[in-house]
Protein backbone atom coordinates (compact mmCIF):
# COMPACT_ATOMS: atom_id res chain seq x y z
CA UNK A 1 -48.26 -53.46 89.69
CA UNK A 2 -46.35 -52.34 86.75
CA UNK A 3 -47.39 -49.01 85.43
CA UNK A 4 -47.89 -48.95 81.96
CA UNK A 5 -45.73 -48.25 79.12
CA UNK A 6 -46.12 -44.60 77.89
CA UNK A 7 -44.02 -43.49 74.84
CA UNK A 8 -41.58 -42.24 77.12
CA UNK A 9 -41.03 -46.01 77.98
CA UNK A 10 -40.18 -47.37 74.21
CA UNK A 11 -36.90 -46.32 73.71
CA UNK A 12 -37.41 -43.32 71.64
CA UNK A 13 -35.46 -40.24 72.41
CA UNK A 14 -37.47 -37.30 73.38
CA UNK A 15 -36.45 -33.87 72.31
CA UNK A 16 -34.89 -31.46 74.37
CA UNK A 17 -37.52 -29.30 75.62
CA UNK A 18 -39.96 -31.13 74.86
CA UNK A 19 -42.90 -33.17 77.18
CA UNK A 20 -43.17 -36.14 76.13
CA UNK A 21 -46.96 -36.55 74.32
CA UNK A 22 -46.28 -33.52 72.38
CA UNK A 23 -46.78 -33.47 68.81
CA UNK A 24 -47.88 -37.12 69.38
CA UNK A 25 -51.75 -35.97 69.18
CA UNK A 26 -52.86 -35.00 65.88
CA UNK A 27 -53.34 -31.06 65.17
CA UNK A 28 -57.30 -30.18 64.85
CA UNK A 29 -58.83 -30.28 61.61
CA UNK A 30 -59.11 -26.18 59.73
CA UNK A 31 -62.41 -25.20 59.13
CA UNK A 32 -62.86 -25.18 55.37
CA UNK A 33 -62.25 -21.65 54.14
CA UNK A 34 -59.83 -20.98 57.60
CA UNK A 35 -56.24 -20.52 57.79
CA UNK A 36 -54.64 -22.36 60.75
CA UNK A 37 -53.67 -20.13 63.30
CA UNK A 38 -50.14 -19.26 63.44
CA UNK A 39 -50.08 -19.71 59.31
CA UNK A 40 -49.99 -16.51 57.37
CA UNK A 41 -48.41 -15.71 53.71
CA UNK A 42 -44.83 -15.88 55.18
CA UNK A 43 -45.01 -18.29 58.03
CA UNK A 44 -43.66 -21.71 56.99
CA UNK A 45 -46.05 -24.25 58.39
CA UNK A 46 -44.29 -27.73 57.44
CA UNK A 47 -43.12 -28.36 61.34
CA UNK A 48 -43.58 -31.65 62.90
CA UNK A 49 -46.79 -30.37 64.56
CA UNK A 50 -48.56 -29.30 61.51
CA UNK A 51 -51.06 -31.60 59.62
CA UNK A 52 -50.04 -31.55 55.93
CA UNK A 53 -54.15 -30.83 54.84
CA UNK A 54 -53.03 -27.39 57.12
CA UNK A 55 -49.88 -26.04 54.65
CA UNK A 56 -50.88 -23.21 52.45
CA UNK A 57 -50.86 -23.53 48.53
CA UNK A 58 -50.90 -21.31 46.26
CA UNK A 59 -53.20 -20.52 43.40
CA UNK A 60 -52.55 -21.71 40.21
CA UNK A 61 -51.38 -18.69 37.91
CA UNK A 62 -54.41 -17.22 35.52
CA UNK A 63 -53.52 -17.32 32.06
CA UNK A 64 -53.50 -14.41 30.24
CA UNK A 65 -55.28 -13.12 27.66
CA UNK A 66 -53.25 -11.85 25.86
CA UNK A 67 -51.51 -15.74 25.25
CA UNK A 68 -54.38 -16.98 23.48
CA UNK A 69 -53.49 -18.14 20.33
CA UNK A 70 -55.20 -16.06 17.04
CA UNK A 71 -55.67 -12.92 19.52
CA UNK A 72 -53.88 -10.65 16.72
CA UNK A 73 -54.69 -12.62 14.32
CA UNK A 74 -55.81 -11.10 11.04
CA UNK A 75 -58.16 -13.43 8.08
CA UNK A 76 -55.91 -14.03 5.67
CA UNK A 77 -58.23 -13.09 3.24
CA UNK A 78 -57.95 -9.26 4.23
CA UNK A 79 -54.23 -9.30 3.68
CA UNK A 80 -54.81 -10.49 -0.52
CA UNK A 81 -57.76 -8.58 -0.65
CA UNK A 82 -55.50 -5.34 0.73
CA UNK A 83 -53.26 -6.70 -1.67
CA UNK A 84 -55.12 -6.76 -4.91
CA UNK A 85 -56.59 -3.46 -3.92
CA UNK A 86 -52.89 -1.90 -3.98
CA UNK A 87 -52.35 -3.61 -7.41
CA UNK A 88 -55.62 -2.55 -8.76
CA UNK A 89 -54.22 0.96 -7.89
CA UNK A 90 -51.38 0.85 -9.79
CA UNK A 91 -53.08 -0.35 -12.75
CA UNK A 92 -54.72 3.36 -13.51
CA UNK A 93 -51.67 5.44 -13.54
CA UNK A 94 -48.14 5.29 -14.47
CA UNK A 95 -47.08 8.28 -12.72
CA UNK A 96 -43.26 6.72 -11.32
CA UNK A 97 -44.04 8.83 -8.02
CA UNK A 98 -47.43 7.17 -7.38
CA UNK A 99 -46.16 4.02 -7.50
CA UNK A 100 -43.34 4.57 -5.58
CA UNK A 101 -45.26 5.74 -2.40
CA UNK A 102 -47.31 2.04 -3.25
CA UNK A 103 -44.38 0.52 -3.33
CA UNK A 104 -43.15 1.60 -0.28
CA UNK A 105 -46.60 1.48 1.09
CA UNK A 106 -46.84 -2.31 1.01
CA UNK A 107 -43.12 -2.76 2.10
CA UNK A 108 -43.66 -1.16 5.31
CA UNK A 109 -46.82 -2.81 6.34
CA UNK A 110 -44.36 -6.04 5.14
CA UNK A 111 -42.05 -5.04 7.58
CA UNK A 112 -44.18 -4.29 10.33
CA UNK A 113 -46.20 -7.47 10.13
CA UNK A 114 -44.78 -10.55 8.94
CA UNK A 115 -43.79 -13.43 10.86
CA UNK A 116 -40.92 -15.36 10.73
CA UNK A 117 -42.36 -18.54 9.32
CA UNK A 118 -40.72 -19.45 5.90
CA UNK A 119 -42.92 -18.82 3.74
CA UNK A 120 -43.15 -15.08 4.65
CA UNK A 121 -39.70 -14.43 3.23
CA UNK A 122 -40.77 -14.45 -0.59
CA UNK A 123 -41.52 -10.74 -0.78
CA UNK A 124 -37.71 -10.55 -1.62
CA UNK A 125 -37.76 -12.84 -4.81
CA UNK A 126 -41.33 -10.81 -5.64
CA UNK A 127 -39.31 -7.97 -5.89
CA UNK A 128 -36.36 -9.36 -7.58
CA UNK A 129 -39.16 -10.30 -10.12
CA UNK A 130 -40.28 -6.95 -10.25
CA UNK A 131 -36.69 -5.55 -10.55
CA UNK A 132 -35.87 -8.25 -13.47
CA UNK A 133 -39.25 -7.57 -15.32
CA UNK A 134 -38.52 -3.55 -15.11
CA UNK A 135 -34.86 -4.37 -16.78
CA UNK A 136 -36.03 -6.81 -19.57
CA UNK A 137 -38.76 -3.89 -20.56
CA UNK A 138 -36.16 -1.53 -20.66
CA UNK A 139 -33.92 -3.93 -23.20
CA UNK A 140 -37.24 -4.66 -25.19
CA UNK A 141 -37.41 -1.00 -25.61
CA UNK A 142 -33.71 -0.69 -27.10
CA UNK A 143 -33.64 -4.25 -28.98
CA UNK A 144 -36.84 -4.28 -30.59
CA UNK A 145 -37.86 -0.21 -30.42
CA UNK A 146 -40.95 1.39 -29.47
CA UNK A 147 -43.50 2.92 -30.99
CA UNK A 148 -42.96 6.44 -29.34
CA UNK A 149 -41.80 8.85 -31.73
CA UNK A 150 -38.87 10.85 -29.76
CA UNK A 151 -36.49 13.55 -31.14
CA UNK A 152 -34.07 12.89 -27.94
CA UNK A 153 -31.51 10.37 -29.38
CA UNK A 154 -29.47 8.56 -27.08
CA UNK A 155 -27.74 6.16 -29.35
CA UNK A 156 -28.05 4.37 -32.38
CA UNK A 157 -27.94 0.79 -32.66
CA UNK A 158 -27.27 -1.49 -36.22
CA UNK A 159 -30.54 -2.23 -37.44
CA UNK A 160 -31.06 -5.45 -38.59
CA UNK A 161 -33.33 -6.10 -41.36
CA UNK A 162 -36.64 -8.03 -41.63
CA UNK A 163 -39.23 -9.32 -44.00
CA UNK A 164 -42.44 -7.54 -45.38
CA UNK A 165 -44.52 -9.94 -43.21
CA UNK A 166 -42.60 -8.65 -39.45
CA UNK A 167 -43.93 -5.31 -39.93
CA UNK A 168 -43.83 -2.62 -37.40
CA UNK A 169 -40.91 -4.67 -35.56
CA UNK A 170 -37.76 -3.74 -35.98
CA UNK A 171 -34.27 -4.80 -34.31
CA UNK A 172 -32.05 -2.10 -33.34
CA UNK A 173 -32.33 1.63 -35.18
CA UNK A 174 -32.51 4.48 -32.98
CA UNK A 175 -32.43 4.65 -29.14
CA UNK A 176 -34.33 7.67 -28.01
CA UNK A 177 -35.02 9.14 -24.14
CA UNK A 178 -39.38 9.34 -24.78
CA UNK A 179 -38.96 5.49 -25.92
CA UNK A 180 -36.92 4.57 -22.52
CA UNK A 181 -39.06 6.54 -20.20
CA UNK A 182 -42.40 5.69 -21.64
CA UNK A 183 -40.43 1.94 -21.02
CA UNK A 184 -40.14 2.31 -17.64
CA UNK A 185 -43.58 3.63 -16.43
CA UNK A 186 -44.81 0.78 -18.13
CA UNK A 187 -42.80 -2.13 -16.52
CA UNK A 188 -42.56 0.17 -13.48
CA UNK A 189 -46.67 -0.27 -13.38
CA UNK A 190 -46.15 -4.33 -13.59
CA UNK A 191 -43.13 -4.08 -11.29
CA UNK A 192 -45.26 -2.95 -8.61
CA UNK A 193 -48.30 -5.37 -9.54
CA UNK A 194 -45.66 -7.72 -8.71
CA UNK A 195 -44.77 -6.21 -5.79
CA UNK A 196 -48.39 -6.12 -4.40
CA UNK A 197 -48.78 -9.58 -5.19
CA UNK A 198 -45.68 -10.30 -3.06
CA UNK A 199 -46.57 -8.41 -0.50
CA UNK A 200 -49.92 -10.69 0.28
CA UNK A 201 -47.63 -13.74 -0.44
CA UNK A 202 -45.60 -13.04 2.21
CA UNK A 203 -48.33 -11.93 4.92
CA UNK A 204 -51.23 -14.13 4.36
CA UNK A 205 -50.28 -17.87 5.47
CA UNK A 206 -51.29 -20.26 2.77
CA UNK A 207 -52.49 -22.89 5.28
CA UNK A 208 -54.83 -20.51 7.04
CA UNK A 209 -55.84 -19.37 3.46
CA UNK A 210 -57.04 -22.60 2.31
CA UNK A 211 -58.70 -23.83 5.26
CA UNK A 212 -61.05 -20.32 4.55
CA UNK A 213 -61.68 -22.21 1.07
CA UNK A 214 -65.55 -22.26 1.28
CA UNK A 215 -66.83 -25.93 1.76
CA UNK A 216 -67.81 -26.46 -1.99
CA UNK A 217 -64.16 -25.68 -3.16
CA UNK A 218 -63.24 -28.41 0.16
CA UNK A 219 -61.82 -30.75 -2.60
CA UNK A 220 -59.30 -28.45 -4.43
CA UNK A 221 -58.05 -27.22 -0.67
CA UNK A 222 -56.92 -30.78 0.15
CA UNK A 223 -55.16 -31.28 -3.48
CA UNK A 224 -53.44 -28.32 -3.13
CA UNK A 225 -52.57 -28.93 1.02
CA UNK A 226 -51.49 -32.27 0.24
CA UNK A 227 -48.96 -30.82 -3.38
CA UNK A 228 -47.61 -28.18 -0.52
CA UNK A 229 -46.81 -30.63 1.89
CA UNK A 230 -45.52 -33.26 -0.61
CA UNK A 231 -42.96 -30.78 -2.19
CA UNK A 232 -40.90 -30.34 0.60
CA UNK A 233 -40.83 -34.18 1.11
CA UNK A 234 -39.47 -35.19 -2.02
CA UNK A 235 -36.78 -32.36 -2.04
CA UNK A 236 -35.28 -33.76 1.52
CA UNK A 237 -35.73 -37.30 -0.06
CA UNK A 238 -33.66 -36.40 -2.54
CA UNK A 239 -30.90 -34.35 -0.69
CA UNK A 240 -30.67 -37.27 1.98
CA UNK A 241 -30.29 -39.56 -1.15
CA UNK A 242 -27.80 -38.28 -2.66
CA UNK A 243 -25.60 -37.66 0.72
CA UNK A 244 -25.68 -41.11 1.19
CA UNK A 245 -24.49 -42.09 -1.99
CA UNK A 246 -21.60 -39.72 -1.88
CA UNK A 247 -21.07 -40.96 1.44
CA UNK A 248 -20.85 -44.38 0.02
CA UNK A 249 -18.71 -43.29 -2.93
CA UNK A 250 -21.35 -43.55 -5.46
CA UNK A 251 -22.54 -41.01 -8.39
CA UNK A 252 -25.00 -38.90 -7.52
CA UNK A 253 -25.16 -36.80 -10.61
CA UNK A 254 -25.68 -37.82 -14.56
CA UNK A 255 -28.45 -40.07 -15.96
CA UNK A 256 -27.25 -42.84 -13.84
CA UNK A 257 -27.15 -40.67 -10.92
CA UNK A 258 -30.56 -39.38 -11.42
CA UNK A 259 -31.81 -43.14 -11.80
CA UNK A 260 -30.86 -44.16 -8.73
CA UNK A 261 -32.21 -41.60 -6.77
CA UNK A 262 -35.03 -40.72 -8.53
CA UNK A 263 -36.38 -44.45 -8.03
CA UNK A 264 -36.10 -44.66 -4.14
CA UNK A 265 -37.75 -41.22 -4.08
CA UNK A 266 -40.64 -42.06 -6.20
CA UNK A 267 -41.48 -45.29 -4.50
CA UNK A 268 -41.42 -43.02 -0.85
CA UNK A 269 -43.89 -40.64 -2.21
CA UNK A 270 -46.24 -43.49 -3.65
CA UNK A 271 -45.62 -45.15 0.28
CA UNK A 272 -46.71 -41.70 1.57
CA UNK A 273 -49.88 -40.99 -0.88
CA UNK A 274 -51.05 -44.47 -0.44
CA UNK A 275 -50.94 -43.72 3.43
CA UNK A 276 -52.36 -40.61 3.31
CA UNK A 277 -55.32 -42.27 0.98
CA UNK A 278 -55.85 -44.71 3.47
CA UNK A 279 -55.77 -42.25 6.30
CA UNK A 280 -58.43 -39.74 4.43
CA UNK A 281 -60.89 -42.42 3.70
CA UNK A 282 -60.63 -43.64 7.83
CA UNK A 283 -61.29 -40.26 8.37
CA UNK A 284 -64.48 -39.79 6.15
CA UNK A 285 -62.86 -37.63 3.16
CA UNK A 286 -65.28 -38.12 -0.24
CA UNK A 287 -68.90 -37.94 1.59
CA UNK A 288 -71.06 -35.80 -0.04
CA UNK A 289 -74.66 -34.90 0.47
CA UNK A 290 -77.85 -35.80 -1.08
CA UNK A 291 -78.29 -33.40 -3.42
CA UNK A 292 -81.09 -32.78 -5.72
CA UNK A 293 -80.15 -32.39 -9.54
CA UNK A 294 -81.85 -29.36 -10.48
CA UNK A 295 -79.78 -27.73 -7.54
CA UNK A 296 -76.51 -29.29 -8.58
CA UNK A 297 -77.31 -28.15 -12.04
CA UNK A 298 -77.94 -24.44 -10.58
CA UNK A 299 -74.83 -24.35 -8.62
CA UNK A 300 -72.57 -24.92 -11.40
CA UNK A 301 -74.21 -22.23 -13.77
CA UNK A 302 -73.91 -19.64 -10.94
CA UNK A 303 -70.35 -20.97 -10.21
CA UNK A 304 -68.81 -20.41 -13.67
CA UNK A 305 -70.92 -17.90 -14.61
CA UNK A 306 -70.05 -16.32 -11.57
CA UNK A 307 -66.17 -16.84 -12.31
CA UNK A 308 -66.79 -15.75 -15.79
CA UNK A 309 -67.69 -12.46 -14.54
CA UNK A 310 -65.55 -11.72 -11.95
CA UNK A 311 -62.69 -12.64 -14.95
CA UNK A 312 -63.80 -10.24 -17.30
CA UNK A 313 -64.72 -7.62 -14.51
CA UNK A 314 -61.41 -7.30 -13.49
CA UNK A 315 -60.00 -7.49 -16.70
CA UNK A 316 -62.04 -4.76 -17.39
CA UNK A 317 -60.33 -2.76 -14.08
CA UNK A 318 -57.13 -3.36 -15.14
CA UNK A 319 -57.69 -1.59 -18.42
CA UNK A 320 -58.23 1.87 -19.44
CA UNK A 321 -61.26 1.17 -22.00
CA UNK A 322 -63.11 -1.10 -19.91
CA UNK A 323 -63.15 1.33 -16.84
CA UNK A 324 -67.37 1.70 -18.10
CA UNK A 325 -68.28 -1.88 -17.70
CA UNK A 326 -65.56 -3.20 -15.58
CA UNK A 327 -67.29 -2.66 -11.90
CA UNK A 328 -70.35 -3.65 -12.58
CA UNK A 329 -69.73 -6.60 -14.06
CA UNK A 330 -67.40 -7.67 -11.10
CA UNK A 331 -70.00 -7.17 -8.62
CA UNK A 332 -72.17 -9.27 -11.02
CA UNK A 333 -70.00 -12.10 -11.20
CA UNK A 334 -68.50 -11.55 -7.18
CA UNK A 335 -72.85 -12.20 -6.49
CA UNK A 336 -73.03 -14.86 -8.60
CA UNK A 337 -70.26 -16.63 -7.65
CA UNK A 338 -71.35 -16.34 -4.15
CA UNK A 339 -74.90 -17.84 -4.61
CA UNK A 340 -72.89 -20.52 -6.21
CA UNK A 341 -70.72 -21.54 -3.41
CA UNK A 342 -73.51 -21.27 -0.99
CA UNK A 343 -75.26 -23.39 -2.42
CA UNK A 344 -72.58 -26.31 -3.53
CA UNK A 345 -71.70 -26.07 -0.03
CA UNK A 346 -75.01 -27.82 0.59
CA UNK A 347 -73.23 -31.09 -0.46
CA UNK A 348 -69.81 -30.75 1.85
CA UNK A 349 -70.18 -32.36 4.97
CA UNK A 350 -66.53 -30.80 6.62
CA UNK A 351 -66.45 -28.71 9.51
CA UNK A 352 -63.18 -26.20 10.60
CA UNK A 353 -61.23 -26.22 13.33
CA UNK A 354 -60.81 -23.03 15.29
CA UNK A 355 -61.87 -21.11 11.68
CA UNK A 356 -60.66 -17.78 10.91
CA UNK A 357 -63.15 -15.24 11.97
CA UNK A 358 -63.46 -11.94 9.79
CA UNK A 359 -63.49 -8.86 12.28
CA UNK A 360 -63.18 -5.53 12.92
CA UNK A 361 -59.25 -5.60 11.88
CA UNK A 362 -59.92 -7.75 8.48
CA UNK A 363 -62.64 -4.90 7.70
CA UNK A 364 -60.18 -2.25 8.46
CA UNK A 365 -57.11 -3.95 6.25
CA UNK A 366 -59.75 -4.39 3.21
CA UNK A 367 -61.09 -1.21 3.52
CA UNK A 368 -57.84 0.53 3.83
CA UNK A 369 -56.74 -0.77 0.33
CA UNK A 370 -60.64 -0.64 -1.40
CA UNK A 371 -60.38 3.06 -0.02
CA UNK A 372 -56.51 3.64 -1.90
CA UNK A 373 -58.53 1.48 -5.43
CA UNK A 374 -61.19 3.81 -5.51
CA UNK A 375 -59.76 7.09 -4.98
CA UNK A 376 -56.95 6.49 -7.64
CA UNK A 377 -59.76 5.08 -9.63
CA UNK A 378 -61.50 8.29 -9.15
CA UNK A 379 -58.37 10.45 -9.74
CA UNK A 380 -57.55 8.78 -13.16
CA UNK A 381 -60.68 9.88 -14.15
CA UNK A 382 -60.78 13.48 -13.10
CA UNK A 383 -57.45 14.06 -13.36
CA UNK A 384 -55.62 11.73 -15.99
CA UNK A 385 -53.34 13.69 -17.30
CA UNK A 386 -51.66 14.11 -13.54
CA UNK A 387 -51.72 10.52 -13.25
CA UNK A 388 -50.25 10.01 -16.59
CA UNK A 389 -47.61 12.04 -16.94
CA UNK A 390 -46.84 12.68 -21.10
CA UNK A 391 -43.54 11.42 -22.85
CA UNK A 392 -44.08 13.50 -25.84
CA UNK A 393 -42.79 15.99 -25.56
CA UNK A 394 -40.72 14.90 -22.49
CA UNK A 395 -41.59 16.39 -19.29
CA UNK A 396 -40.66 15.87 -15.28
CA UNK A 397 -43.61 14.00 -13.60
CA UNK A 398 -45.40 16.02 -10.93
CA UNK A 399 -46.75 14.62 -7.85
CA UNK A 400 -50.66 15.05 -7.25
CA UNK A 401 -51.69 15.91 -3.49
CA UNK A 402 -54.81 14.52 -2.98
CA UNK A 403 -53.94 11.34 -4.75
CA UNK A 404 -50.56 10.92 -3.27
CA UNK A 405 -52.64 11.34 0.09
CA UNK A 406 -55.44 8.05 -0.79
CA UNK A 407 -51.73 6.00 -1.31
CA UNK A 408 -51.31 6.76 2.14
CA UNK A 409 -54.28 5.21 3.39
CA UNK A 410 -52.46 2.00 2.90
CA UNK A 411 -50.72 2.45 5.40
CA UNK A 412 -53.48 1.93 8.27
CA UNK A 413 -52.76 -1.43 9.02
CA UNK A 414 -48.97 -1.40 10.09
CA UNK A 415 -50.50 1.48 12.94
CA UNK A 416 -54.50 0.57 13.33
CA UNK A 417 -53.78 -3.92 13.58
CA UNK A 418 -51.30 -5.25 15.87
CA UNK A 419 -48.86 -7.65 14.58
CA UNK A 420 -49.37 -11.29 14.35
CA UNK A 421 -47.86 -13.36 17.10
CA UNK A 422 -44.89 -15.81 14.95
């Protein structure tokens, strides 16, 4: 009788040192939550004789905290209303110190905190605006005069001149030093308006701005998305246009020129609105709420009655008479306007997607530059004439502590908010 065939008697080569059955019975199951024996951190445990529900794997890394997206993220709201605080500022004195410490102010907070994105590079042109609009004050002041009487005479210019009706202007005449400086506080003050303005421009992102639109003003948020988005559109249209017809040997320039390529363009934008039409109305774009009349008719007397007041609020902040009335209408209109959005919201049926949240950081950036409004606000009006410094008869302008020290309150955000991930 034949003994029977074992797997030493199939032919397969057995390994030296090896008894033959070894590794040929399967390894015993781990106990759930056990490490095999013989496995540890640095022990490799792919050998023949290991099951592969036995090898070790290791834990998939944590993500961090730090990576989520919006964790340093400040409402772009705070950043215009910093913004328009700073400009509000430099709107009650003319003092060319003053507004050089807000100038500087707002350009390092610029460069401590804006990203790289495009559209954060246009505090540059802001300023070349302010820089041009400073100049073409200061050639008003020599073309067409000034009403500041000087006795410093810098030159004297050709006067031209003009009929009984064009009274108190005149072109050319006398050039004096009180005419220029008085010139250049003025458009200095605007300069750095400008600058503000810029400064918010180029750290607030427009997209993030309008999606904080509230839900009644949902409508005007998608016009203006869908002009921001178009613009840069037709401008490559065009450019790719007219590379291919130079490529082909074609005008590209002239009436012709412009005919050619402005007709391809214009029938890829009415492709692209009737597209995105198409793809607003799938997506429910136009509902509105039932809404009872009396309350639509209530939410559009707050609304521009509201707006109504917050105009002539501020344009009573901005001037010198209005200082009286100017606050308290604001607040009137800012209330109204408020109720009136609240309530025309009723009707918007839009949600947000991962919203802008106004914390502790937005709080501290608009309370930083409310802080620098009100003290200066305060300072014009204990102390004008240090914050506006006379012309006649010339003197050197003198810089005021305690004022000088509210400008530097702007500067709490480029130390107290961390900068915004690009």
């Amino acid at each position: 009788m034949t003994p029977p065939k074992g797997r030493a008697g199939t032919g397969r080569a057995v390994p030296r040192g090896r008894t033959p059955g070894d590794g040929d019975r399967p390894a015993p199951a781990a106990a759930p939550g056990r490490r095999p024996a013989g496995t540890g951190p640095g022990t490799s445990t792919a050998g023949p004789g290991t099951s592969t529900a036995a090898r070790a794997v290791p834990p998939a890394p944590t993500p961090s905290r730090s990576r989520r997206s919006g964790g340093a993220t400040v409402h772009p709201g705070a950043w215009w209303l910093w913004a328009t605080s700073l400009g509000t500022a430099a709107t009650r004195t003319t003092n060319p110190l003053l507004l050089a410490l807000l100038i500087a102010a707002s350009a390092y907070v610029v460069a401590t905190h804006r990203s790289a994105a495009p559209w954060a590079r246009s505090y540059t042109a802001f300023a070349r605006l302010a820089l041009a609009v400073l100049l073409i004050r200061l050639v008003f002041a020599v073309v067409l005069g000034s009403p500041i009487p000087g006795t410093h005479t810098l030159l004297t210019l050709p006067e031209i001149p003009l009929p009984h009706w064009a009274q108190g202007i005149r072109l050319g005449g006398e050039v004096t030093a009180e005419a220029l400086v008085f010139a250049a506080y003025d458009g200095l003050k605007l300069a750095t308006l400008l600058i503000c303005v810029g400064a918010a421009n180029a750290l607030a992102s427009p997209s993030r701005l309008l999606k904080s639109l509230p839900g009644a003003l949902y409508e005007t948020g998608v016009a203006v998305v869908v002009a921001l988005t178009f613009a840069p559109h037709l401008i490559a249209d065009v450019q790719r246009l007219r590379a291919a017809r130079r490529l082909r040997g074609r005008p590209d320039r002239g009436v012709r020129g412009l005919l050619q390529v402005g007709l391809p363009v214009l029938e890829g934008a009415l492709e692209r609105s009737v597209a995105l039409a198409a793809a607003m109305e799938a997506r429910g774009y136009g509902r509105a709420a039932e809404v009872p009349a009396r309350v639509r008719r209530t939410t559009a007397a707050l609304t521009l009655g509201g707006l109504l007041g917050v105009c002539a609020g501020t344009y009573g902040l901005l001037t010198a008479e209005g200082g009286g009335y100017g606050i308290p209408l604001l607040l009137a209109g800012v209330a109204a306007a408020l109720a009136g959005l609240r309530l025309g919201g009723r009707r918007s049926l839009r949600t947000r997607y991962r919203p802008d949240r106004w914390d502790a950081r937005a709080w501290l950036v608009t309370g930083s530059g409310v802080a620098v409004a009100a003290l200066l606000t305060l300072a014009s009006a204990r102390a004008p004439e240090a914050l506006h410094p006379g012309v006649v008869p010339l003197t050197a302008p003198s810089l005021p502590l305690w004022p000088a020290a509210a400008v530097l309150l702007a500067l709490l955000p480029a130390f107290a908010v961390p900068r915004e991930h690009s």
